[in-house]
N, C-alpha and C. Protein backbone atom coordinates (compact mmCIF):
# COMPACT_ATOMS: atom_id res chain seq x y z
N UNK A 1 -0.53 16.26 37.28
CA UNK A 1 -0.76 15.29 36.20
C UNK A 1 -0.07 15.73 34.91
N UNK A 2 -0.03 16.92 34.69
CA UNK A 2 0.54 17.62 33.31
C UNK A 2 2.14 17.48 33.49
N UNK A 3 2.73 17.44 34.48
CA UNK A 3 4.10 17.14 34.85
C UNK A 3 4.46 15.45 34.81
N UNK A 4 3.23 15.02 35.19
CA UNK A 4 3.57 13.37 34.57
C UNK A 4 3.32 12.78 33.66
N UNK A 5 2.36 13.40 32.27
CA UNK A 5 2.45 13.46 30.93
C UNK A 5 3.76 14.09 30.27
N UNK A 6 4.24 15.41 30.50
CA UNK A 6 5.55 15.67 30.00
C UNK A 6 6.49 14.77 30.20
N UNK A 7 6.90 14.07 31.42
CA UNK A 7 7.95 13.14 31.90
C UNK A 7 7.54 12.31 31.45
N UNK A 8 6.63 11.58 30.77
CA UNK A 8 6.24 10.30 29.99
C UNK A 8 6.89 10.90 28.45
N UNK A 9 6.47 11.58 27.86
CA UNK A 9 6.65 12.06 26.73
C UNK A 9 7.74 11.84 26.16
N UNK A 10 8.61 12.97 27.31
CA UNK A 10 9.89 13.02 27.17
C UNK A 10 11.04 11.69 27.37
N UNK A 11 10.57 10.93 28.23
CA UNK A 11 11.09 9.67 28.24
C UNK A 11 10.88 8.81 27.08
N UNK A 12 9.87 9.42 26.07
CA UNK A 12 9.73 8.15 24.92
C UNK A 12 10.56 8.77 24.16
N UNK A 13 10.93 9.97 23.82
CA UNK A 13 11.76 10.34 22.76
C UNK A 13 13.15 9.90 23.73
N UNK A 14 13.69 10.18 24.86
CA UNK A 14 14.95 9.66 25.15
C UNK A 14 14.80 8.35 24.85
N UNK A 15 13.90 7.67 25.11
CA UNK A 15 14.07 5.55 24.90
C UNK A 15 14.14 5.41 23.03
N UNK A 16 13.96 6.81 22.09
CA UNK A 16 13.97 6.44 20.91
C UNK A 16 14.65 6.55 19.97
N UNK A 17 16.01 6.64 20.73
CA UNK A 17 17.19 5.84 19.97
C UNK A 17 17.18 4.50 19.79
N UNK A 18 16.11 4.07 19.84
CA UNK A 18 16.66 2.26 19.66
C UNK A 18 14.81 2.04 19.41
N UNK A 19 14.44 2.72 19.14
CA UNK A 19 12.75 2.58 18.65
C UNK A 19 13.26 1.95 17.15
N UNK A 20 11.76 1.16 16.59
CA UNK A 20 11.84 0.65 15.18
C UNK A 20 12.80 -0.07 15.08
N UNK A 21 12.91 -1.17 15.71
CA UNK A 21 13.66 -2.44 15.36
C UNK A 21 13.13 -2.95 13.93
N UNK A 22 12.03 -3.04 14.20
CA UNK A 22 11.50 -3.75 13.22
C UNK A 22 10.52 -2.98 12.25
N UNK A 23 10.60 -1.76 11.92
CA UNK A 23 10.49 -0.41 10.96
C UNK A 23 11.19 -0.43 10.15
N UNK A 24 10.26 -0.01 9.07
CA UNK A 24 11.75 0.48 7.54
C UNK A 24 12.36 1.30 8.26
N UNK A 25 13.66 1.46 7.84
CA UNK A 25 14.45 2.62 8.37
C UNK A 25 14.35 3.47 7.93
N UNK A 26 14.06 3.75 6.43
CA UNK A 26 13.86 4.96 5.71
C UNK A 26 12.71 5.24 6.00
N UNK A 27 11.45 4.17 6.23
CA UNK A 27 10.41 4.98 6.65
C UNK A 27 9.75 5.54 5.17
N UNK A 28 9.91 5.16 3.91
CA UNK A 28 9.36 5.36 2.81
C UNK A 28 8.20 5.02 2.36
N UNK A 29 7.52 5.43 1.68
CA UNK A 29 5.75 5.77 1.57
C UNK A 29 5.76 5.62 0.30
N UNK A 30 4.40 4.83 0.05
CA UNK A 30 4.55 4.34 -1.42
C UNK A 30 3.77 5.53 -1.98
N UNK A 31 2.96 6.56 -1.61
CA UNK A 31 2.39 8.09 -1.70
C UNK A 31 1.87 8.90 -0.33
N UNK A 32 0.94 9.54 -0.76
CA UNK A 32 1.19 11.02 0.27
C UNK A 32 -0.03 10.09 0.83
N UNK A 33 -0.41 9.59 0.19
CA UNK A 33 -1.67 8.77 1.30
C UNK A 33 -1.38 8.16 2.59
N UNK A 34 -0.69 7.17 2.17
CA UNK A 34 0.03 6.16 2.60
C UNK A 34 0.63 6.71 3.91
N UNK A 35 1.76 7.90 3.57
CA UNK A 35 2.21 8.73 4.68
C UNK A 35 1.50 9.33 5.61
N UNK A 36 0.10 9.58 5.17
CA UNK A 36 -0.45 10.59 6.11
C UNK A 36 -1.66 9.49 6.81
N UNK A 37 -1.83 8.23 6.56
CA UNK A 37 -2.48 7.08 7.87
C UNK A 37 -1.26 6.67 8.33
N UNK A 38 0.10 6.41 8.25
CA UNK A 38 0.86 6.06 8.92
C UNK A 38 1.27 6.95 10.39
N UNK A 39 0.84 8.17 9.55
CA UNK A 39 1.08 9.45 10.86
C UNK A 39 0.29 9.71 11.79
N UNK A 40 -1.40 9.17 11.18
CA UNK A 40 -2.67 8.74 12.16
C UNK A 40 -2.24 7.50 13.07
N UNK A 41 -2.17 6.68 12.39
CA UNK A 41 -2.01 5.30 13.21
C UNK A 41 -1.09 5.69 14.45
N UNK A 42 0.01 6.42 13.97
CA UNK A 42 1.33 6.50 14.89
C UNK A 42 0.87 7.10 16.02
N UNK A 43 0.39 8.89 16.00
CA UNK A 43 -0.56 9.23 16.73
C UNK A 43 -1.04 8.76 17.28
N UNK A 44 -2.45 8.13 17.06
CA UNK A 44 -3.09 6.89 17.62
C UNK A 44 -2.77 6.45 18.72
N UNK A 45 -1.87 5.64 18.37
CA UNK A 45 -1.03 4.18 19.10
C UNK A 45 -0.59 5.07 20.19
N UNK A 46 0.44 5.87 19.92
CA UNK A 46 0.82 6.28 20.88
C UNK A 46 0.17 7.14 21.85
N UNK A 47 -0.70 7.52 21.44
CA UNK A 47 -2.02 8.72 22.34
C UNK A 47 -2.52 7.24 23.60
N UNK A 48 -2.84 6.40 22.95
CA UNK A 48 -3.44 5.38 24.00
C UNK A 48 -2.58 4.65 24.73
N UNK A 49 -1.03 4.47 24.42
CA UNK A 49 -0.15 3.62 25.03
C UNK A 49 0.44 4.57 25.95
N UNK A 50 0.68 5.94 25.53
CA UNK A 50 0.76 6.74 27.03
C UNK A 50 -0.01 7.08 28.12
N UNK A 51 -1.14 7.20 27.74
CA UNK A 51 -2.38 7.34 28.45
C UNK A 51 -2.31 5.82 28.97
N UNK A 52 -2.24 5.02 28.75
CA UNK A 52 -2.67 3.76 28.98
C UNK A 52 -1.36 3.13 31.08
N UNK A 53 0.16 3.81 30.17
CA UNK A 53 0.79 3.79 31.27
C UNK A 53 0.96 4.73 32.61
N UNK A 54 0.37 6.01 32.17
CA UNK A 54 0.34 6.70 33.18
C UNK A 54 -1.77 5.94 34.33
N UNK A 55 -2.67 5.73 33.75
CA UNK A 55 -3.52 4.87 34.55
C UNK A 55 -3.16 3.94 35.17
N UNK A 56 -2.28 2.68 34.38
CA UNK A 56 -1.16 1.99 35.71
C UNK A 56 -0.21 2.03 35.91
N UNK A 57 0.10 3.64 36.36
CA UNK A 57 1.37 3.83 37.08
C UNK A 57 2.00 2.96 36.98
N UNK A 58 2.69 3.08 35.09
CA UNK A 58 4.05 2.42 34.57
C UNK A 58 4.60 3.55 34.02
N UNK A 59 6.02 3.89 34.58
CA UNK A 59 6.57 4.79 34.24
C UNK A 59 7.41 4.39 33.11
N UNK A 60 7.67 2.81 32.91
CA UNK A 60 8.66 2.70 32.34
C UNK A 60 8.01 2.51 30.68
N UNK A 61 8.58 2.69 29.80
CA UNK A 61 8.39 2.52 28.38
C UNK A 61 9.14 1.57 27.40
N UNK A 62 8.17 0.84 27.40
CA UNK A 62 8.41 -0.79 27.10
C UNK A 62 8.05 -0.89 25.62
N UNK A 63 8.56 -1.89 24.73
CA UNK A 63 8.33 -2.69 23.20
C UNK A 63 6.81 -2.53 23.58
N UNK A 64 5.97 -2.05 22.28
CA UNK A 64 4.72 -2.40 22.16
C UNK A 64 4.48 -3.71 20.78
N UNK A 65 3.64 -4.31 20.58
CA UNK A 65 3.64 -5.60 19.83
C UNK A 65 2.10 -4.86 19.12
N UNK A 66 2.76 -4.80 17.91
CA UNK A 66 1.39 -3.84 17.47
C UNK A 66 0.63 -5.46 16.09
N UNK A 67 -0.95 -5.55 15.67
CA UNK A 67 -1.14 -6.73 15.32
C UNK A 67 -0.53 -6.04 13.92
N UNK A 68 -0.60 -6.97 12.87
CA UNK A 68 0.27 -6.60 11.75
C UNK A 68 -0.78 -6.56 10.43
N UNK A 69 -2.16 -6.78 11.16
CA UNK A 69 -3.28 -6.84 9.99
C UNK A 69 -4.25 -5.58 10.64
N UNK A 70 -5.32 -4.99 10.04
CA UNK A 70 -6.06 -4.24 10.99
C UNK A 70 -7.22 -5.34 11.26
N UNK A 71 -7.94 -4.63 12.14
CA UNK A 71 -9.05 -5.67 13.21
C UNK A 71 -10.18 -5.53 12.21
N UNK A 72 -10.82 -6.78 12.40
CA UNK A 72 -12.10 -7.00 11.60
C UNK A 72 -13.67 -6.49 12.41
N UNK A 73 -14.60 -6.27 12.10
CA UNK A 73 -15.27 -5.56 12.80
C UNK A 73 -15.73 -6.48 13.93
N UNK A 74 -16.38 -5.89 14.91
CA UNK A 74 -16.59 -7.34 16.49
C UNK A 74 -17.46 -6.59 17.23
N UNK A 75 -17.76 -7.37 18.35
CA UNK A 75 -18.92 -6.84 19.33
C UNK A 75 -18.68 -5.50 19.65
N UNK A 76 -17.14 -5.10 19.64
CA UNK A 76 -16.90 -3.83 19.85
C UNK A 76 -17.42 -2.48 19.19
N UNK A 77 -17.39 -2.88 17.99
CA UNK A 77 -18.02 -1.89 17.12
C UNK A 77 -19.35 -2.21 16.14
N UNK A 78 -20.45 -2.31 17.32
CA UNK A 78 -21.44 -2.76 16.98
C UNK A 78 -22.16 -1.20 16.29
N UNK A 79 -22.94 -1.39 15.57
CA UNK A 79 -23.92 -0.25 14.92
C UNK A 79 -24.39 0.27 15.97
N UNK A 80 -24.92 0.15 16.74
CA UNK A 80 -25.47 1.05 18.09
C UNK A 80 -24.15 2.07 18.57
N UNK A 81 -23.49 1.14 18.13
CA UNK A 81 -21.78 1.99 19.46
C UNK A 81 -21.28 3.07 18.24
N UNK A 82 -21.25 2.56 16.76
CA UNK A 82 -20.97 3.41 16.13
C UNK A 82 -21.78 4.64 15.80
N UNK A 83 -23.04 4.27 15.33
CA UNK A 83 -23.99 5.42 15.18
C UNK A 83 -24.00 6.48 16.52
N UNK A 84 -23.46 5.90 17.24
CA UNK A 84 -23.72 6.99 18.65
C UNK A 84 -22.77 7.76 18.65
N UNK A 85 -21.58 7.85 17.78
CA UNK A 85 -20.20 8.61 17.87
C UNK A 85 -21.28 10.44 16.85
N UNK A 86 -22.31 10.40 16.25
CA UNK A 86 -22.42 11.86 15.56
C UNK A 86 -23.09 12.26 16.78
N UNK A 87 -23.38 11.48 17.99
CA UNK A 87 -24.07 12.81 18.88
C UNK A 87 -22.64 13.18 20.32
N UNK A 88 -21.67 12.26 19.80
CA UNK A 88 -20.27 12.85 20.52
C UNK A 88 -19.72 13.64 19.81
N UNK A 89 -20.34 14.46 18.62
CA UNK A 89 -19.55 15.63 18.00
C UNK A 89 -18.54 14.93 16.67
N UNK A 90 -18.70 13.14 16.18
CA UNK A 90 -17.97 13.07 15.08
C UNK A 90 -19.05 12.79 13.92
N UNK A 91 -18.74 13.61 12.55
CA UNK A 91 -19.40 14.23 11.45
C UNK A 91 -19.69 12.69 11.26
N UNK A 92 -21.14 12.73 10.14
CA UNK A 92 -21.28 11.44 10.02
C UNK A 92 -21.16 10.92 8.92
N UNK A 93 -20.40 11.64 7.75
CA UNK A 93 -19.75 11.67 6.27
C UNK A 93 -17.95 10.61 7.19
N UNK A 94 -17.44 11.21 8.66
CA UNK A 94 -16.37 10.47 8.70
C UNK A 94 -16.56 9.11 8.83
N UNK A 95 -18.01 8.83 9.64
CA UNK A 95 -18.38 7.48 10.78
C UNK A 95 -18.68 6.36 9.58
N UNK A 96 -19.59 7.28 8.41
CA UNK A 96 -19.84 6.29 7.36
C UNK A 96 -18.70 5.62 6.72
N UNK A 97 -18.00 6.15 6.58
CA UNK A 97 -16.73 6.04 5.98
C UNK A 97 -16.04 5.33 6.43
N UNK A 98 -15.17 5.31 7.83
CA UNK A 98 -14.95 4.49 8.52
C UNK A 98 -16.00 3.33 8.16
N UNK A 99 -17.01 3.25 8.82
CA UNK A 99 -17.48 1.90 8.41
C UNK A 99 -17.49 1.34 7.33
N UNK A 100 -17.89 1.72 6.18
CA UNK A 100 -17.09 1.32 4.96
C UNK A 100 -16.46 0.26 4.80
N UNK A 101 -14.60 1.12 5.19
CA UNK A 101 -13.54 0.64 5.16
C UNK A 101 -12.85 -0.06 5.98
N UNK A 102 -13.86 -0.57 7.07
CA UNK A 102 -13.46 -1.39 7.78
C UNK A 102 -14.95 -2.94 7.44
N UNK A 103 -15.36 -2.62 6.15
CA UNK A 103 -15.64 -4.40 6.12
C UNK A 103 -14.63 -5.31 5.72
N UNK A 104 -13.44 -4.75 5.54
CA UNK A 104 -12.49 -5.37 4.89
C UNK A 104 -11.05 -4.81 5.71
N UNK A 105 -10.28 -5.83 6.03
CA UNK A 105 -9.11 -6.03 6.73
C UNK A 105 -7.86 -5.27 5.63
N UNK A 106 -7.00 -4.99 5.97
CA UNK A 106 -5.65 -4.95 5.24
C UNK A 106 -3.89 -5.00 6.00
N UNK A 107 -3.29 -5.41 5.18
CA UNK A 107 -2.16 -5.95 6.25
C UNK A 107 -1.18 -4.29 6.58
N UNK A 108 -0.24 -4.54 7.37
CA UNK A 108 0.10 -3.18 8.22
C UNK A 108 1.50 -3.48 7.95
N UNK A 109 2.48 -2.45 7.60
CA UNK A 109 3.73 -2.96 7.66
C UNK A 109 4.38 -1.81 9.03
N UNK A 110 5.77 -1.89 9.19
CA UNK A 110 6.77 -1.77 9.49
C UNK A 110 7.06 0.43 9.47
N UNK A 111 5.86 1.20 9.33
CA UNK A 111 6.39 2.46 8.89
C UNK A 111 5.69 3.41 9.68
N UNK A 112 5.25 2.64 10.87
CA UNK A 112 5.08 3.86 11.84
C UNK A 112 6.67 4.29 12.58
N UNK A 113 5.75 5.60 12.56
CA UNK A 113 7.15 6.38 13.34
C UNK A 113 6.99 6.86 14.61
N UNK A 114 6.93 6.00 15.72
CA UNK A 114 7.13 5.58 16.93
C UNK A 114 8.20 6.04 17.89
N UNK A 115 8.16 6.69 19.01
CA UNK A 115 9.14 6.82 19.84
C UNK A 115 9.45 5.96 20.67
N UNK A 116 9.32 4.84 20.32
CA UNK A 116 10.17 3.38 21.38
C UNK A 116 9.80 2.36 20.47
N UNK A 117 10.52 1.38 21.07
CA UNK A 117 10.73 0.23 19.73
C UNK A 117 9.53 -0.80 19.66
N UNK A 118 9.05 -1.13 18.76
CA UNK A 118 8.22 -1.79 18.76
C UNK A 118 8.42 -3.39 17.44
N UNK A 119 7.38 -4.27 17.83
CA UNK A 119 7.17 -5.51 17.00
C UNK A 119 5.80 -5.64 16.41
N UNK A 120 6.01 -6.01 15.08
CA UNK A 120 5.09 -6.77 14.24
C UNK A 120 4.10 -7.44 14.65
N UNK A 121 3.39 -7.98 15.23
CA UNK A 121 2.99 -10.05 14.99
C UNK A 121 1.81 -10.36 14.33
N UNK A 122 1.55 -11.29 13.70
CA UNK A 122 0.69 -11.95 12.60
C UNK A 122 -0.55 -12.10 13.38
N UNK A 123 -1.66 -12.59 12.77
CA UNK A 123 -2.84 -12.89 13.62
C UNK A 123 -2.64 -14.40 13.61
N UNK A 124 -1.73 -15.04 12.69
CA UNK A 124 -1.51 -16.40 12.18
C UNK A 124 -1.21 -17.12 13.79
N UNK A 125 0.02 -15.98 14.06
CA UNK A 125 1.21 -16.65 15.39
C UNK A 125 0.07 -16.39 16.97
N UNK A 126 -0.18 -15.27 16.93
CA UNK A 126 -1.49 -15.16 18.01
C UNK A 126 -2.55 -15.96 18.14
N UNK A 127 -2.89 -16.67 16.90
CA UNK A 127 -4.43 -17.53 17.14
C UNK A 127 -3.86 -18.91 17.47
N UNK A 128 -2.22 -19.14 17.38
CA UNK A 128 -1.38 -20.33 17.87
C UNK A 128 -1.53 -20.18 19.54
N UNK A 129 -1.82 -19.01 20.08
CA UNK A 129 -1.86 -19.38 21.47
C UNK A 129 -2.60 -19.50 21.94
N UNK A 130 -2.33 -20.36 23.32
CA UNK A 130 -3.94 -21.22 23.58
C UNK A 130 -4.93 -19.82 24.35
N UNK A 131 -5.80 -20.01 24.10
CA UNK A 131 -6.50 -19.55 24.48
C UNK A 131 -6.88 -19.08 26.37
N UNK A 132 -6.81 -20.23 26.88
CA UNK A 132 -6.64 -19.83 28.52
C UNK A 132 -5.83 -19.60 28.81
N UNK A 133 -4.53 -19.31 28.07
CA UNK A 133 -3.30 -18.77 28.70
C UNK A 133 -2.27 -18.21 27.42
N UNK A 134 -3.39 -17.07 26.91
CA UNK A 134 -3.00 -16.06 25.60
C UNK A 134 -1.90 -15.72 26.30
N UNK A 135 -1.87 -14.61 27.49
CA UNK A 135 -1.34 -13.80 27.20
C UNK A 135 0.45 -14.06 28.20
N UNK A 136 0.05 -15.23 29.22
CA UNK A 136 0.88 -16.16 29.68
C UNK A 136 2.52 -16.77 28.07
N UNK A 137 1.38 -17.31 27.16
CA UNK A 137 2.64 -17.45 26.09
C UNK A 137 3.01 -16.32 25.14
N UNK A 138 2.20 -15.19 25.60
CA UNK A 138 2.39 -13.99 24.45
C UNK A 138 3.62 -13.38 25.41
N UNK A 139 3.63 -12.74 26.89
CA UNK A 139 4.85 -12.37 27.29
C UNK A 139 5.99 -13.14 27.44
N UNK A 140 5.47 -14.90 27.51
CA UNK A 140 6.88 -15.69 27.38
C UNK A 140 7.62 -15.41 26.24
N UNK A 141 6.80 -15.32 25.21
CA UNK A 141 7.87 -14.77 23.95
C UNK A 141 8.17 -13.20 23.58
N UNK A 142 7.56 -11.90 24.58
CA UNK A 142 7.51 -10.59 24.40
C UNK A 142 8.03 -10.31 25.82
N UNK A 143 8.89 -11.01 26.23
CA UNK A 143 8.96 -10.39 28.02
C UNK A 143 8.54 -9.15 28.23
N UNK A 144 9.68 -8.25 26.99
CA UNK A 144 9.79 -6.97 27.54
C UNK A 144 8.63 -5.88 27.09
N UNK A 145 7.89 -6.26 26.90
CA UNK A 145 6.49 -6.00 26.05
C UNK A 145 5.50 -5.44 27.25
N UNK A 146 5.15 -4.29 26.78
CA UNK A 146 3.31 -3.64 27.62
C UNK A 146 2.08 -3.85 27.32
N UNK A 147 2.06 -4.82 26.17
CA UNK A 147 1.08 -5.16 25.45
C UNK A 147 0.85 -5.56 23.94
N UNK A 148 -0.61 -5.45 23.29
CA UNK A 148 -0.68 -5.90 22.20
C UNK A 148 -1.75 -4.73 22.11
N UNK A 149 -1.56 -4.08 20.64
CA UNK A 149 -1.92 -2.85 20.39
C UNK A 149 -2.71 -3.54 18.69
N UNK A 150 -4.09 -3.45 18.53
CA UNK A 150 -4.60 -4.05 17.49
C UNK A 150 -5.66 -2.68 16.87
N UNK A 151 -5.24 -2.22 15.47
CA UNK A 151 -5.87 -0.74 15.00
C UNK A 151 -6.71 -1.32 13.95
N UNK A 152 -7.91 -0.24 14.04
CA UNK A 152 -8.81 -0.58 12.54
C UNK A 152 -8.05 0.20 11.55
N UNK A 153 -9.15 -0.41 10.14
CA UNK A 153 -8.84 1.12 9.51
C UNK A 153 -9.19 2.58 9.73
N UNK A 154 -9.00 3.59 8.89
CA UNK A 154 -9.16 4.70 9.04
C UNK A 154 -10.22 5.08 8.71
N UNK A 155 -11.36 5.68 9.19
CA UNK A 155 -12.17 6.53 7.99
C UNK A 155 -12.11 8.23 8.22
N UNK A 156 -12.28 9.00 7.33
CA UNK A 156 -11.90 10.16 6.28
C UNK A 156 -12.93 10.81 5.93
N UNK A 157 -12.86 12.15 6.38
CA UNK A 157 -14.00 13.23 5.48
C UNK A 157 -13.88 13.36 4.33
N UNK A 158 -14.31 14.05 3.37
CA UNK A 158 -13.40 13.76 1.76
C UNK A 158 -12.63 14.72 1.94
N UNK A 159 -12.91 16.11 2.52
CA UNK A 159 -11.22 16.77 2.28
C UNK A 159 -9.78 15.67 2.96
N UNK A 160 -10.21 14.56 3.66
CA UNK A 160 -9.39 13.85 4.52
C UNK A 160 -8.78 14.45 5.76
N UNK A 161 -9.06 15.85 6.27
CA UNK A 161 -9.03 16.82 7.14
C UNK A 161 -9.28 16.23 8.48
N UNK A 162 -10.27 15.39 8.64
CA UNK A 162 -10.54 14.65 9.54
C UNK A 162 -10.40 13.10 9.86
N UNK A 163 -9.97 12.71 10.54
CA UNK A 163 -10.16 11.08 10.71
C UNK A 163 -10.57 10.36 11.86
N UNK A 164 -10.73 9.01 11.52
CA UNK A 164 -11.35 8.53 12.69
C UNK A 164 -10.90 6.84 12.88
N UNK A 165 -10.34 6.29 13.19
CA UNK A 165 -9.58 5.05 14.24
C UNK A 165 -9.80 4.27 15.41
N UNK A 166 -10.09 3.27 15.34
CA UNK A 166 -10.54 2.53 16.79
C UNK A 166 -9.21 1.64 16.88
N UNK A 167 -8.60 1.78 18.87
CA UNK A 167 -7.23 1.39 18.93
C UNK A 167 -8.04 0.55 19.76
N UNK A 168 -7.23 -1.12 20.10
CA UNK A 168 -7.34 -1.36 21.04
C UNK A 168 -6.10 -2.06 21.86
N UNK A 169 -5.93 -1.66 23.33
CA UNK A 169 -4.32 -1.88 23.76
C UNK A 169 -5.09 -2.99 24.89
N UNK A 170 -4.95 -4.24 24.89
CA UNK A 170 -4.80 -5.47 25.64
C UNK A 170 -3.66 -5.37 26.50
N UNK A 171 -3.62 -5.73 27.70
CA UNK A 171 -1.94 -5.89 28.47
C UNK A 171 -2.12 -6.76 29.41
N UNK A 172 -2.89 -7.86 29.14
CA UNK A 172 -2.78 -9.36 30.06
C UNK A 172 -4.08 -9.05 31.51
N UNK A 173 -3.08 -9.21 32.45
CA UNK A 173 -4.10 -9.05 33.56
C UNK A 173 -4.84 -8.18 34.17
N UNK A 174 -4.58 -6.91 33.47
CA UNK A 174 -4.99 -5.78 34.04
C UNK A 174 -6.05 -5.93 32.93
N UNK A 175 -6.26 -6.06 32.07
CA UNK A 175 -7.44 -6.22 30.99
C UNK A 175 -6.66 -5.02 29.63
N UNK A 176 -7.96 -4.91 29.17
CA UNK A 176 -7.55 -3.90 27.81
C UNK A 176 -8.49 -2.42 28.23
N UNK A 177 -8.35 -2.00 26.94
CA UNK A 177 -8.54 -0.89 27.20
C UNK A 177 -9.51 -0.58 24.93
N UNK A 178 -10.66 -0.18 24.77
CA UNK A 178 -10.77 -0.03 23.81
C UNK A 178 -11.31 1.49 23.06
N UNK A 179 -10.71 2.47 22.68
CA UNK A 179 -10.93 3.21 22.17
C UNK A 179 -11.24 3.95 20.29
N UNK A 180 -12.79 4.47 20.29
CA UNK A 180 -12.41 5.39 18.87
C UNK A 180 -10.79 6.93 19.24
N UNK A 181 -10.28 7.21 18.29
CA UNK A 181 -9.75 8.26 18.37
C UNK A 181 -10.31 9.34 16.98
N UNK A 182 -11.01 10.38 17.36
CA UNK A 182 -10.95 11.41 16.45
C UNK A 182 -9.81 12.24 16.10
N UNK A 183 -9.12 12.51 14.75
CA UNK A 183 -8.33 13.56 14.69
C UNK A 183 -8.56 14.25 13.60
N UNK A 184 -8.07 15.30 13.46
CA UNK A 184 -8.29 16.39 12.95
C UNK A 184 -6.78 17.08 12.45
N UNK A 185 -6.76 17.65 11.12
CA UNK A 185 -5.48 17.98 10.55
C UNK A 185 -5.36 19.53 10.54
N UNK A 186 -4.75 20.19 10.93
CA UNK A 186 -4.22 21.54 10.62
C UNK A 186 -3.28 22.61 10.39
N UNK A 187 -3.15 23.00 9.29
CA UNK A 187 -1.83 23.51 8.75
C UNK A 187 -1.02 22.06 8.44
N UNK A 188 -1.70 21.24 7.84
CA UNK A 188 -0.69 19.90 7.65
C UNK A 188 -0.40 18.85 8.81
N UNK A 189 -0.49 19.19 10.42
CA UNK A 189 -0.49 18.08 11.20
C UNK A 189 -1.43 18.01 11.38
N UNK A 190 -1.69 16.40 11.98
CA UNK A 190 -2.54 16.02 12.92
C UNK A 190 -2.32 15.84 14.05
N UNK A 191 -3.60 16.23 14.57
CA UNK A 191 -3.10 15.86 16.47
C UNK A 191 -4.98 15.33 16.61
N UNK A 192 -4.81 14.82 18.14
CA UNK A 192 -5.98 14.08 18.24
C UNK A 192 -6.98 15.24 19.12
N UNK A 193 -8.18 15.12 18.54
CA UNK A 193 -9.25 16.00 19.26
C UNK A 193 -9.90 15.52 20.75
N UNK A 194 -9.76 13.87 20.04
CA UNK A 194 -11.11 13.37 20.82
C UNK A 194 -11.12 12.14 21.40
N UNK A 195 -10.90 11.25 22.41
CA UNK A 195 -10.52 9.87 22.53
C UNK A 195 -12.10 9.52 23.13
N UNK A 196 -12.94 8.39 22.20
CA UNK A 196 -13.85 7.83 22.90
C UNK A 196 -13.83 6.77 23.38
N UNK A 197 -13.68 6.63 24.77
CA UNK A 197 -14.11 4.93 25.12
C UNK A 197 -15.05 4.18 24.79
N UNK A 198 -14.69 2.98 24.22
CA UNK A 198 -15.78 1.61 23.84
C UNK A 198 -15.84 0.74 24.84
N UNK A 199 -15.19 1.09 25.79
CA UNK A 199 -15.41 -0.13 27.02
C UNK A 199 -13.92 -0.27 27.70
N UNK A 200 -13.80 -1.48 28.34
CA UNK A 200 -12.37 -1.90 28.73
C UNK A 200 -13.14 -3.25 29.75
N UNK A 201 -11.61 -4.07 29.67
CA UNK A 201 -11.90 -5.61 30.40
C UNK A 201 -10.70 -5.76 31.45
């Protein structure tokens, strides 16, 4: 299995010469804030979209369609599901916090730094598709697409040392997949501690 995580890995940095189509190119940060959830999110995304292709034995590494607003709170992250994350080991100065900052939405641009190419899309153009056959007109217009990747906000210890993120990666018929991710910063990176499942459809 550790030989088919490396060969995933390594295949996203070879496919990422042509990553960030639709990324600033410079990749510029309006402050050090700014830079350092873009580097969570990125993390993130990508912690669950590899994990996500090696469970259905997809080797290949495809456009992800990430939403372009963060997710508003939903059955998913009900108070029962959240309060239960301090007896999985996450502090509850982060969980509060997170909740917080996720009563309120904010829009996402273009500055993750991604090893394969990815797209934007609005919640505007998504709630245009019909409903019994979302994901039927979502790959007619994303052929080459593995999914739709929709992130909350962040919440933060106050040193900001820690964080905490709920991803969720949809991919049509196989269902979705919904996860918190814990991470944790040291010596300046982050890497992820902790992936909790919220379910999957």
């Amino acid at each position: 299995m550790k030989i088919a995580v490396t060969a995933l890995i390594l295949g996203a940095f070879f496919l990422g010469g042509c990553a960030r189509q639709y990324a600033d190119t410079d990749l510029s940060y309006e402050n050090e804030i700014e830079r350092e959830e873009y580097k969570i999110y990125s993390l993130s995304i990508e912690h669950i979209y590899l994990r996500n292709l090696l469970s259905h034995n997809k080797g290949v590494l495809k456009t992800i369609v990430i939403v372009s607003e963060t997710g508003e709170l939903n059955e998913y992250w009900k108070d029962e599901l959240v309060d239960g994350l301090e007896g999985k080991g996450i502090s509850r100065e982060v969980i509060e916090d997170w909740r917080k900052e996720n009563r309120t939405t904010k829009p996402l641009q273009g500055k993750f730094d991604l090893s394969y190419e990815f797209h934007l899309v609005s919640k505007t153009e998504l709630e245009g598709y019909e409903k019994v056959n979302f994901f039927g007109e979502f790959y007619e217009k994303y052929p080459d697409s593995n999914g739709l990747i929709s992130v909350s906000k962040i919440g933060f210890d106050a040193a900001r040392n820690k964080a905490l993120i709920h991803v969720i990666h949809s991919y049509g018929i196989l269902g979705a997949s919904y996860n918190f991710i814990a991470l944790e910063r040291t010596g300046g990176v982050w890497s992820v501690v902790q992936r909790i499942s919220t379910g999957s459809s």
